[in-house]
Each structure stands twice: as structure tokens, then as C-alpha cells.
Protein backbone atom coordinates (compact mmCIF):
# COMPACT_ATOMS: atom_id res chain seq x y z
CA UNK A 1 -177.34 -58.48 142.34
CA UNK A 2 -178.79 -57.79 138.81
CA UNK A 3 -179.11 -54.31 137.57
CA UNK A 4 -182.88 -54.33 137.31
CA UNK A 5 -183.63 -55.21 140.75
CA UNK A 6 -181.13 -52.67 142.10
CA UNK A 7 -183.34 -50.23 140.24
CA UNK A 8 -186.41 -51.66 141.35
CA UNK A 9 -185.25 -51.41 145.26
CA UNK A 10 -183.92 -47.99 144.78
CA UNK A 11 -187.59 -46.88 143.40
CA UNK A 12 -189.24 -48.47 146.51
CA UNK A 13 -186.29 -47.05 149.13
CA UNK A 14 -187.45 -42.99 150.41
CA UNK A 15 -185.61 -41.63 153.53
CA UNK A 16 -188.50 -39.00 153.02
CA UNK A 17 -192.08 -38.08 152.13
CA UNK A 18 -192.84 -37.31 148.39
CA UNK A 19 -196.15 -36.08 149.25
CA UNK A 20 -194.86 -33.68 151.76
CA UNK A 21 -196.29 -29.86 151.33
CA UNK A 22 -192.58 -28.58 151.17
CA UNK A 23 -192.22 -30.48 147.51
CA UNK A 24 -194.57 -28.75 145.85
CA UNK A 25 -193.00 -25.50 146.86
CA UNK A 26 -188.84 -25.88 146.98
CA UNK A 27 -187.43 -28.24 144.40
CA UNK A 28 -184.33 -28.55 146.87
CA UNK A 29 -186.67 -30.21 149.47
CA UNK A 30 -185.38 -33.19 150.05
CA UNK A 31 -181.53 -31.89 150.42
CA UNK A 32 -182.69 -28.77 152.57
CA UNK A 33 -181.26 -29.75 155.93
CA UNK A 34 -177.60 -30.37 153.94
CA UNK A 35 -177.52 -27.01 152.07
CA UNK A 36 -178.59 -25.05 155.49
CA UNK A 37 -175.52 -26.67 157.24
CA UNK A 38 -173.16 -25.59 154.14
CA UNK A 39 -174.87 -22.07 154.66
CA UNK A 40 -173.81 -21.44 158.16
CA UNK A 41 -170.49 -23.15 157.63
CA UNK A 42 -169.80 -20.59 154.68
CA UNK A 43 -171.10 -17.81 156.99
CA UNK A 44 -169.09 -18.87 160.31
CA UNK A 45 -165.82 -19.10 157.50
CA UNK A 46 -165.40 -15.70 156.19
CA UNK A 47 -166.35 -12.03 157.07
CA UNK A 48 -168.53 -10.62 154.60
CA UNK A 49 -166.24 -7.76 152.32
CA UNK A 50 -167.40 -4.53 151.27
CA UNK A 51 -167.68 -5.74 147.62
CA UNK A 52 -169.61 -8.50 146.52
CA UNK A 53 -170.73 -10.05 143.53
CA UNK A 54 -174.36 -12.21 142.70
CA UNK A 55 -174.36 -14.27 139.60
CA UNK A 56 -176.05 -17.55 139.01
CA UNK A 57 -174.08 -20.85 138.55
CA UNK A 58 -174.18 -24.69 137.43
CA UNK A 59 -173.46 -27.16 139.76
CA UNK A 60 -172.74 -30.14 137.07
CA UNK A 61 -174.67 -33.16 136.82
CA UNK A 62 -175.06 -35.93 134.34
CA UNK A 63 -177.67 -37.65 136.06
CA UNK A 64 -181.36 -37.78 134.31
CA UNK A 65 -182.89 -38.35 138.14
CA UNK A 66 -182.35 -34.82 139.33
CA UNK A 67 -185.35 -33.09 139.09
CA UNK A 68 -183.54 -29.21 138.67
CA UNK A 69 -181.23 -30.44 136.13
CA UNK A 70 -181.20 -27.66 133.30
CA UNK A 71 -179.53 -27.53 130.07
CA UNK A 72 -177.25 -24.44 128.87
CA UNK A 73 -175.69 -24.98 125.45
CA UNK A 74 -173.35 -21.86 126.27
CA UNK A 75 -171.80 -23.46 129.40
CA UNK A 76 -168.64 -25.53 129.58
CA UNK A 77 -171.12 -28.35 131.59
CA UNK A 78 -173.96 -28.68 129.58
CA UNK A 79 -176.49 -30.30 132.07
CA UNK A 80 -176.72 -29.25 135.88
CA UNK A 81 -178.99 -27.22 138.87
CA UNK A 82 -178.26 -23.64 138.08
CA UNK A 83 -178.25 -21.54 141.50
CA UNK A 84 -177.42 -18.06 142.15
CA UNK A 85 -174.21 -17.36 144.21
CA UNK A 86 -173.35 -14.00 146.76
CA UNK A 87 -169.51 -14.48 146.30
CA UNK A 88 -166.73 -12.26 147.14
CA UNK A 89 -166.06 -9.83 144.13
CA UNK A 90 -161.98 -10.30 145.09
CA UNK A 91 -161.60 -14.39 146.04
CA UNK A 92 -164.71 -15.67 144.59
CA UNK A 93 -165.30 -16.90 147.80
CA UNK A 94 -169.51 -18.47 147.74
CA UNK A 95 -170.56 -17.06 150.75
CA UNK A 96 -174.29 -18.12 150.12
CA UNK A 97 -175.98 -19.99 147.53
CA UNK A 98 -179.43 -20.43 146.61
């Protein structure tokens, strides 16, 4: 199969609704029901220390189709979706991320 038309069917191929109310409000939308699973399994995994730490981080990605793709010329990974991270102040542990 040529390139081209592998682009063309991807463009036509949606497991989902792009007109759904939820886009215009979460940018994560579409990957929702995957990053609530990773939530509770990161919650079920560890009991939550006296000390923790919330910074932001980049989750890298190259890819120009990822609508919360942000550039940060400081970063070791230049391009990727910046979220903010509750993480154990000792292990680093993610316990949640947003």
C-alpha cells in the first residue's frame, strides 16, 4: 500500500466523535478512559507518603498530530504534552498525573 492512501484511510478511520462536547473542553478526550485506568493502577500501587512533591513534566513526542504537543527550548526533549505530576518527594514515584 502507497503512503498517500495510508494517510488518506487514517484521516477517514475515528474510533470516536470529534464533535463530541467533551473536545471542546479536555484536550486529553479522546485518551480519557486509558489515563483513568493508569490513575487507579498508580493509586492501588503505592501508599501515599507524608511528603510529596507537584511539578509539571514532558511526556516526549515527535509527532506533529498531537494536538497538546508544546515546545520548551530549556528541556532535554524539545517537543511533547507537558502535565503536572503528584510524585513521591523520596522515589519519584508519579502517583497521579494530570
Amino acid at each position: 500500500m502507497k503512503k498517500n492512501r495510508l494517510f488518506h484511510i487514517m484521516g477517514y478511520l475515528h474510533f470516536s466523535n470529534n464533535k463530541s462536547l467533551k473536545a471542546s473542553v479536555d484536550r486529553a478526550w479522546k485518551i480519557r478512559p486509558v489515563v483513568d485506568v493508569l490513575q487507579r493502577t498508580f493509586a492501588r500501587g503505592y501508599r501515599t507518603p507524608p511528603v510529596i512533591s507537584f511539578d509539571e513534566a514532558i511526556l516526549p513526542s515527535r509527532s506533529r498530530y498531537n494536538p497538546t504537543r508544546q515546545f520548551n527550548k530549556d528541556k532535554p526533549h524539545k517537543w511533547g504534552t507537558k502535565v503536572f505530576v503528584a510524585a513521591c518527594a523520596k522515589t519519584a514515584y508519579c502517583m497521579r498525573w494530570d
